[in-house]
N, C-alpha and C. Protein backbone atom coordinates (compact mmCIF):
# COMPACT_ATOMS: atom_id res chain seq x y z
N UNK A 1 115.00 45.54 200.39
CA UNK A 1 115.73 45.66 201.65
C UNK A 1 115.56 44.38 202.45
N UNK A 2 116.39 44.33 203.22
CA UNK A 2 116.76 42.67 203.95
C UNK A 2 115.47 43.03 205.42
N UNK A 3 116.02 41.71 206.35
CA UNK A 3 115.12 42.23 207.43
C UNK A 3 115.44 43.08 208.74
N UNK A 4 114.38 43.78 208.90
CA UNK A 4 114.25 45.27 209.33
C UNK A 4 115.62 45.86 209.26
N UNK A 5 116.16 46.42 208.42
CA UNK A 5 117.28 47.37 208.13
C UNK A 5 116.85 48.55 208.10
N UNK A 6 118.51 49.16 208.79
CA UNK A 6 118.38 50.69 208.87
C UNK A 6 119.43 51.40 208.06
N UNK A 7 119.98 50.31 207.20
CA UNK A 7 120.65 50.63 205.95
C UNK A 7 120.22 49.75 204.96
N UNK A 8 119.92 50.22 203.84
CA UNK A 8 119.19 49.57 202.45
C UNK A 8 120.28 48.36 202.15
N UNK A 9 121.85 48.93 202.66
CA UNK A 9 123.13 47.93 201.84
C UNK A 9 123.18 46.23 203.00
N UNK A 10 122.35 46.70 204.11
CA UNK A 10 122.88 45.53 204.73
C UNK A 10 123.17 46.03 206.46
N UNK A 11 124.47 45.04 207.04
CA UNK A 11 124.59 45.11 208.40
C UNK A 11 126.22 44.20 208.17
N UNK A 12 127.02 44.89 209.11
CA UNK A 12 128.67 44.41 208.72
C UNK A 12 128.61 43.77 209.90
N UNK A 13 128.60 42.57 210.71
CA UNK A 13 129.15 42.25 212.65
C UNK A 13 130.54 42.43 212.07
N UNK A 14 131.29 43.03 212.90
CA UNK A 14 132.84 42.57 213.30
C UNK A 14 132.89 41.87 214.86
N UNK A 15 133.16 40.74 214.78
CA UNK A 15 133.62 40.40 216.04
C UNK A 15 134.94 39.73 216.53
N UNK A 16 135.32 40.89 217.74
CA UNK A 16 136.61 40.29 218.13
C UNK A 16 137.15 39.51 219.10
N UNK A 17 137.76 38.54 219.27
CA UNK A 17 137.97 37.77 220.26
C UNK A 17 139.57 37.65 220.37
N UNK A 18 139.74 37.05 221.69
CA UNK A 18 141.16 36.88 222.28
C UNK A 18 141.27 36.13 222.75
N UNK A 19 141.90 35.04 222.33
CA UNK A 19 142.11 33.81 223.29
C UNK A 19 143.62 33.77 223.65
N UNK A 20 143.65 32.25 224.63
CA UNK A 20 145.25 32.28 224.79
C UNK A 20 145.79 31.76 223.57
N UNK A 21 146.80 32.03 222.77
CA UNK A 21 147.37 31.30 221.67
C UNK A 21 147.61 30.09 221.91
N UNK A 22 147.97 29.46 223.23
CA UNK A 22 148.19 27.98 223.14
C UNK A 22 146.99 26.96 223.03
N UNK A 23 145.42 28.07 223.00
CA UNK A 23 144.42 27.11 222.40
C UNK A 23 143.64 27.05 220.85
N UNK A 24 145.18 28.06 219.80
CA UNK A 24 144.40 28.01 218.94
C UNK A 24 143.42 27.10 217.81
N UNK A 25 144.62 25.73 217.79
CA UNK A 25 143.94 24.63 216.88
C UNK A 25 142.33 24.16 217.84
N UNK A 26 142.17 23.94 219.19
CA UNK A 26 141.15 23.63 219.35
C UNK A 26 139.92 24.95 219.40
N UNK A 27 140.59 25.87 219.02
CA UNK A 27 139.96 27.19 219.26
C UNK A 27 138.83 27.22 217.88
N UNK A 28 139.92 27.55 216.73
CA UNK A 28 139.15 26.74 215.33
C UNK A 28 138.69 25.47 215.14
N UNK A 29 139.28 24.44 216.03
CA UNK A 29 137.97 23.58 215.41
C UNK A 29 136.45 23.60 216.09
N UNK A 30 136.20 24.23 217.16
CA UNK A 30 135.20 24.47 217.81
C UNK A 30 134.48 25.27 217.02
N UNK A 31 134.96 26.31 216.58
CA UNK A 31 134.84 27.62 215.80
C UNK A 31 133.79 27.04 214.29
N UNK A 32 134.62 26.09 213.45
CA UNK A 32 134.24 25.52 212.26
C UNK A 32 132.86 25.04 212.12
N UNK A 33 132.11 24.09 212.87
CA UNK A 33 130.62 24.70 212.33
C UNK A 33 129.53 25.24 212.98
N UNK A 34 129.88 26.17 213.50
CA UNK A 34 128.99 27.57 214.01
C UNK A 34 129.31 28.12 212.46
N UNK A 35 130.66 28.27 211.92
CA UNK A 35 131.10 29.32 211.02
C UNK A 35 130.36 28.46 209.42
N UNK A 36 130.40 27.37 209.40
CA UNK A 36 129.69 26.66 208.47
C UNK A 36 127.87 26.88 208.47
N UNK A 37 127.55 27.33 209.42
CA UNK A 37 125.83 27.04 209.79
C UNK A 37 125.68 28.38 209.60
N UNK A 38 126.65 29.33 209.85
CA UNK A 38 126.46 30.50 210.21
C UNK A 38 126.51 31.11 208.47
N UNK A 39 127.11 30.63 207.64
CA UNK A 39 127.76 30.92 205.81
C UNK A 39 126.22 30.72 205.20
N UNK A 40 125.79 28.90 206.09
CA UNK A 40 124.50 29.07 204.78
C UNK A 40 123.27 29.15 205.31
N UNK A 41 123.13 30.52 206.30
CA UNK A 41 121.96 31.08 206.74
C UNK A 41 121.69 32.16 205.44
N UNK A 42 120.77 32.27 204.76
CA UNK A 42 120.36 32.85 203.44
C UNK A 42 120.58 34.37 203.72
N UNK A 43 120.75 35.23 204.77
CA UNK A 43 120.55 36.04 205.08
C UNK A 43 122.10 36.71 205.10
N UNK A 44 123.01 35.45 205.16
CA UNK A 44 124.60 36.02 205.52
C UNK A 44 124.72 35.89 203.60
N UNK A 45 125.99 37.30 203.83
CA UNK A 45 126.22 37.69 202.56
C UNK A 45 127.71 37.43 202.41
N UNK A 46 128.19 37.61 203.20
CA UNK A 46 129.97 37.32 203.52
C UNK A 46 130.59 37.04 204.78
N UNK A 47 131.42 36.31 205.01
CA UNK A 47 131.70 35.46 206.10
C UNK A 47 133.34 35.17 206.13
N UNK A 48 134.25 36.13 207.15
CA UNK A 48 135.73 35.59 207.01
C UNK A 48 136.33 36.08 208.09
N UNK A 49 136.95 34.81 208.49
CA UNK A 49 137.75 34.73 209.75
C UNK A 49 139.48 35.42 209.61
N UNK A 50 139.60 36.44 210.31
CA UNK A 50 141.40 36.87 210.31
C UNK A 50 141.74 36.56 211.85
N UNK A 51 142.81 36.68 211.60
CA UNK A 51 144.18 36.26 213.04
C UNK A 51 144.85 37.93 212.74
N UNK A 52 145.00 38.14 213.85
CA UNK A 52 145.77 39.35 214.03
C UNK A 52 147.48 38.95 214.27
N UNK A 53 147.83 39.21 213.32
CA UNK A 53 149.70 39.04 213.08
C UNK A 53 150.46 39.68 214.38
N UNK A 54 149.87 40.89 214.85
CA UNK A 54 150.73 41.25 215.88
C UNK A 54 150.37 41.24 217.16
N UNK A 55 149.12 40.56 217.23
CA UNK A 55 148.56 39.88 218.85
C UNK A 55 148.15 38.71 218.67
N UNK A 56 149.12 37.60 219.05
CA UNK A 56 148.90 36.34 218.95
C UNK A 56 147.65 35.81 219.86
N UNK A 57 146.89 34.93 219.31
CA UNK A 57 145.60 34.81 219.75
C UNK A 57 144.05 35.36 219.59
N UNK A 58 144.67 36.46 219.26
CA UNK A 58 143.21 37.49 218.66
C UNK A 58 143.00 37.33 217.07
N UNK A 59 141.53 37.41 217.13
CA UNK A 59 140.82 36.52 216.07
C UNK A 59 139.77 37.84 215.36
N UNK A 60 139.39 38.43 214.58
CA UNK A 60 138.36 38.92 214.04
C UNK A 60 137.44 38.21 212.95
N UNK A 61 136.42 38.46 213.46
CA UNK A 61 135.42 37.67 212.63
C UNK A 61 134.23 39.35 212.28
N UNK A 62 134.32 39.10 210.27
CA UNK A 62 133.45 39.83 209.65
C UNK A 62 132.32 39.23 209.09
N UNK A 63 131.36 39.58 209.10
CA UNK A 63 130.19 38.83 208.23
C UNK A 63 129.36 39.94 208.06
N UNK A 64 128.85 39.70 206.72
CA UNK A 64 127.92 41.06 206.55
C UNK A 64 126.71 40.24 205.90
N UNK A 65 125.39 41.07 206.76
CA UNK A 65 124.00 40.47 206.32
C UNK A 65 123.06 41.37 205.59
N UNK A 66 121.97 40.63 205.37
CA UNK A 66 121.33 41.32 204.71
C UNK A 66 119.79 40.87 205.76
N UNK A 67 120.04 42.49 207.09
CA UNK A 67 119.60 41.96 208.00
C UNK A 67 119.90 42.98 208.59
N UNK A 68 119.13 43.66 209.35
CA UNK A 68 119.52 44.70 210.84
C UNK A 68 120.33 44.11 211.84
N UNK A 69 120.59 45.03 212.57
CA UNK A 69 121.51 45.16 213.84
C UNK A 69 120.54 44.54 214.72
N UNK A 70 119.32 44.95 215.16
CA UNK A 70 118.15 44.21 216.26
C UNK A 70 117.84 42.57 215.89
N UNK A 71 118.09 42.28 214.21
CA UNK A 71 117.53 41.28 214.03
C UNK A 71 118.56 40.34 214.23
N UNK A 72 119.96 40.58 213.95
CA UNK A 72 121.27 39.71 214.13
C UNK A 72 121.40 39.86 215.71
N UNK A 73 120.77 40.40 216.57
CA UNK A 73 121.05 40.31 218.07
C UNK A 73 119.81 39.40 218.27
N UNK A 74 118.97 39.92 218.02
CA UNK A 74 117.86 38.98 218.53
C UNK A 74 117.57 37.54 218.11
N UNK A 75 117.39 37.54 216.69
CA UNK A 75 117.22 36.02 216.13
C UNK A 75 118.60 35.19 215.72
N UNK A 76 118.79 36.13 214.75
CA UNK A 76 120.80 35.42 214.70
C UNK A 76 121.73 34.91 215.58
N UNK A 77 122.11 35.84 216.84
CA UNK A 77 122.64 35.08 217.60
C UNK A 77 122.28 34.35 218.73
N UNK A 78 121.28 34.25 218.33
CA UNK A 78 120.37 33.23 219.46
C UNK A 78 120.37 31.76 219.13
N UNK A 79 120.55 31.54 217.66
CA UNK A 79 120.20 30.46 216.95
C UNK A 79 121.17 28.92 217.85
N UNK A 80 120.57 28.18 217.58
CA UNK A 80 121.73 27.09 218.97
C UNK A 80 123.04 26.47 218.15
N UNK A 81 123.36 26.77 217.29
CA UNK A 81 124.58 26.12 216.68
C UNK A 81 125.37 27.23 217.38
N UNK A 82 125.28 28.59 217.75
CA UNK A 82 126.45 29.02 218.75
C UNK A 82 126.65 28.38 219.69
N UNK A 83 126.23 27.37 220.67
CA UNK A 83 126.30 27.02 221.83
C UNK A 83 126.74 26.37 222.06
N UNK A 84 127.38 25.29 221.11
CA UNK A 84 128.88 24.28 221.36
C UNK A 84 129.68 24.85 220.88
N UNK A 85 129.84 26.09 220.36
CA UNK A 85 131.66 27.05 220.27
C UNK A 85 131.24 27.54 221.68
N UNK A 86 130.24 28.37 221.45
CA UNK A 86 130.46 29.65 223.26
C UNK A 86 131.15 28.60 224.38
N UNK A 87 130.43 27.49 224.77
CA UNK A 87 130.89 26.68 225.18
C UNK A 87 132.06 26.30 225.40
N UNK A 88 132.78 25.93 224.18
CA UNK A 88 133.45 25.00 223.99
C UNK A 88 134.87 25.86 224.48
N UNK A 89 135.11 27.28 223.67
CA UNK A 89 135.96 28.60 223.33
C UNK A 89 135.70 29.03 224.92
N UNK A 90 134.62 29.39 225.19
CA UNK A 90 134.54 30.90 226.16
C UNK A 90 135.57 31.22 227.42
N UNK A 91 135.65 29.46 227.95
CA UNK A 91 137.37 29.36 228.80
C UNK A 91 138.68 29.74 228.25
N UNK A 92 138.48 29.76 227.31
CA UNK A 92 139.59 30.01 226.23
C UNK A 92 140.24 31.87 226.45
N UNK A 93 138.99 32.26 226.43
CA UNK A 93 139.32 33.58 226.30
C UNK A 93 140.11 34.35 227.10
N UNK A 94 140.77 35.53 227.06
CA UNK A 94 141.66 36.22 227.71
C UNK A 94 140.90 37.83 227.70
N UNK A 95 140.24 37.86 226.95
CA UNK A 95 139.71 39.55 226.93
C UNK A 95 138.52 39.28 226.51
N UNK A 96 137.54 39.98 226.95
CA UNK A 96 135.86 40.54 226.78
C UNK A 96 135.57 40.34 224.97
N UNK A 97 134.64 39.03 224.81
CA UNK A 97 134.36 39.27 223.43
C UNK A 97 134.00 40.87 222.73
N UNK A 98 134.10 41.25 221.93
CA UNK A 98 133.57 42.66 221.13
C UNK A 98 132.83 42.36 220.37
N UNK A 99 131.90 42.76 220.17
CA UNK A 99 130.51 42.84 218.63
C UNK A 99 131.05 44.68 218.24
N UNK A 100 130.88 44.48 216.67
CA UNK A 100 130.14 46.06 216.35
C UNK A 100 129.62 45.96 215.71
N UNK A 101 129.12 46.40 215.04
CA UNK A 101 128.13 46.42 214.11
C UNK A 101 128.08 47.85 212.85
N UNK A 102 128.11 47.47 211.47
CA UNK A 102 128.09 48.70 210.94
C UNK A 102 127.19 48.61 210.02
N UNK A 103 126.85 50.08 209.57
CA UNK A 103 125.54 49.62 208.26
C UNK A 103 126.83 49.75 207.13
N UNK A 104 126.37 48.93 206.18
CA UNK A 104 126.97 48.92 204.78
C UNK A 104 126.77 49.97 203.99
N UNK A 105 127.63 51.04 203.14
CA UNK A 105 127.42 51.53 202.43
C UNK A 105 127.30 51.03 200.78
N UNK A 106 126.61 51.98 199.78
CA UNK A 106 126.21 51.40 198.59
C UNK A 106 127.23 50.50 198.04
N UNK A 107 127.11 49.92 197.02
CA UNK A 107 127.49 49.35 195.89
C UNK A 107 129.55 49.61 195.48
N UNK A 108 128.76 51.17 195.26
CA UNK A 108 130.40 51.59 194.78
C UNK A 108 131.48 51.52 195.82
N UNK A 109 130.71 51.57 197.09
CA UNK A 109 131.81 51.31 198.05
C UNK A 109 132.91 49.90 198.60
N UNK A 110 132.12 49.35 198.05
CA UNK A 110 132.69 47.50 197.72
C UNK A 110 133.41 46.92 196.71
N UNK A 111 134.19 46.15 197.27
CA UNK A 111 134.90 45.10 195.83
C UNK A 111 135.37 44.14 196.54
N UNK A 112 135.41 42.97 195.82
CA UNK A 112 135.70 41.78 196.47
C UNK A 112 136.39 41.12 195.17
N UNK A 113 137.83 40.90 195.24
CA UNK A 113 138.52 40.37 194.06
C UNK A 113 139.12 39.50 194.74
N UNK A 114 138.80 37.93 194.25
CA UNK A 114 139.61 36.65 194.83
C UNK A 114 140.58 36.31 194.09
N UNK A 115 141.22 36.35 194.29
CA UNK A 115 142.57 35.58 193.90
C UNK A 115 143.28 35.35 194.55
N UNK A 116 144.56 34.03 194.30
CA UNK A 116 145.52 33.59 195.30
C UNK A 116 145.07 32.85 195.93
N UNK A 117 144.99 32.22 197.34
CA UNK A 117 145.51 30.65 197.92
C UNK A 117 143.83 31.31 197.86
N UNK A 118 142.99 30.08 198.33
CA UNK A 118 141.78 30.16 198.51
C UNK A 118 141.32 28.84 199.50
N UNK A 119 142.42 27.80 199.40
CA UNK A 119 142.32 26.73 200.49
C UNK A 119 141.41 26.70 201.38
């Protein structure tokens, strides 16, 4: 088991954000290495950014650890490579960041098949 978990499979963040669409290119490049620092922390297991198609500007970010909910609040997002996006983004925003947090279920409940653009 990862650290202090209250599910054996892990810890899912979803986080959602809303910015204005007319700051998205500087939105992602601010974004890019928090999301790079954030991939090769040993503890992150999956890491992927979506755009919501029918609310321009809103962004979800999934990453799933191998790591509790107390420990990704307390040590994870504390770490200082967030602090030139929060920064950089947080004017940006239009609506109240969201965290959730879920425990992972087993094995069989997963699949991850890549194929197609991967750019």
């Amino acid at each position: 088991m990862g650290i202090g978990m209250s599910s054996q499979y892990g810890t899912s963040l979803h986080v959602t954000i809303t910015i204005d669409p007319r700051n998205e290119e500087a939105f992602l490049r601010a974004l890019k290495p928090a999301f790079d620092a954030a991939c090769a922390e040993p503890e992150n297991t999956f890491s992927q950014v979506y755009r919501n198609s029918d609310k321009p500007g809103q962004f979800k970010f999934v990453e799933n650890w191998n790591a509790s909910k107390e420990w990704l609040i307390e040590v994870q997002l504390q770490k200082g490579y967030y602090k030139p996006y929060a920064d950089a983004t947080r004017p940006m925003w239009i609506e109240p960041l969201k965290l959730e947090f879920y425990d992972q279920l087993p094995p069989v409940f997963r699949h991850v098949h890549m194929q197609g653009p991967t750019g």
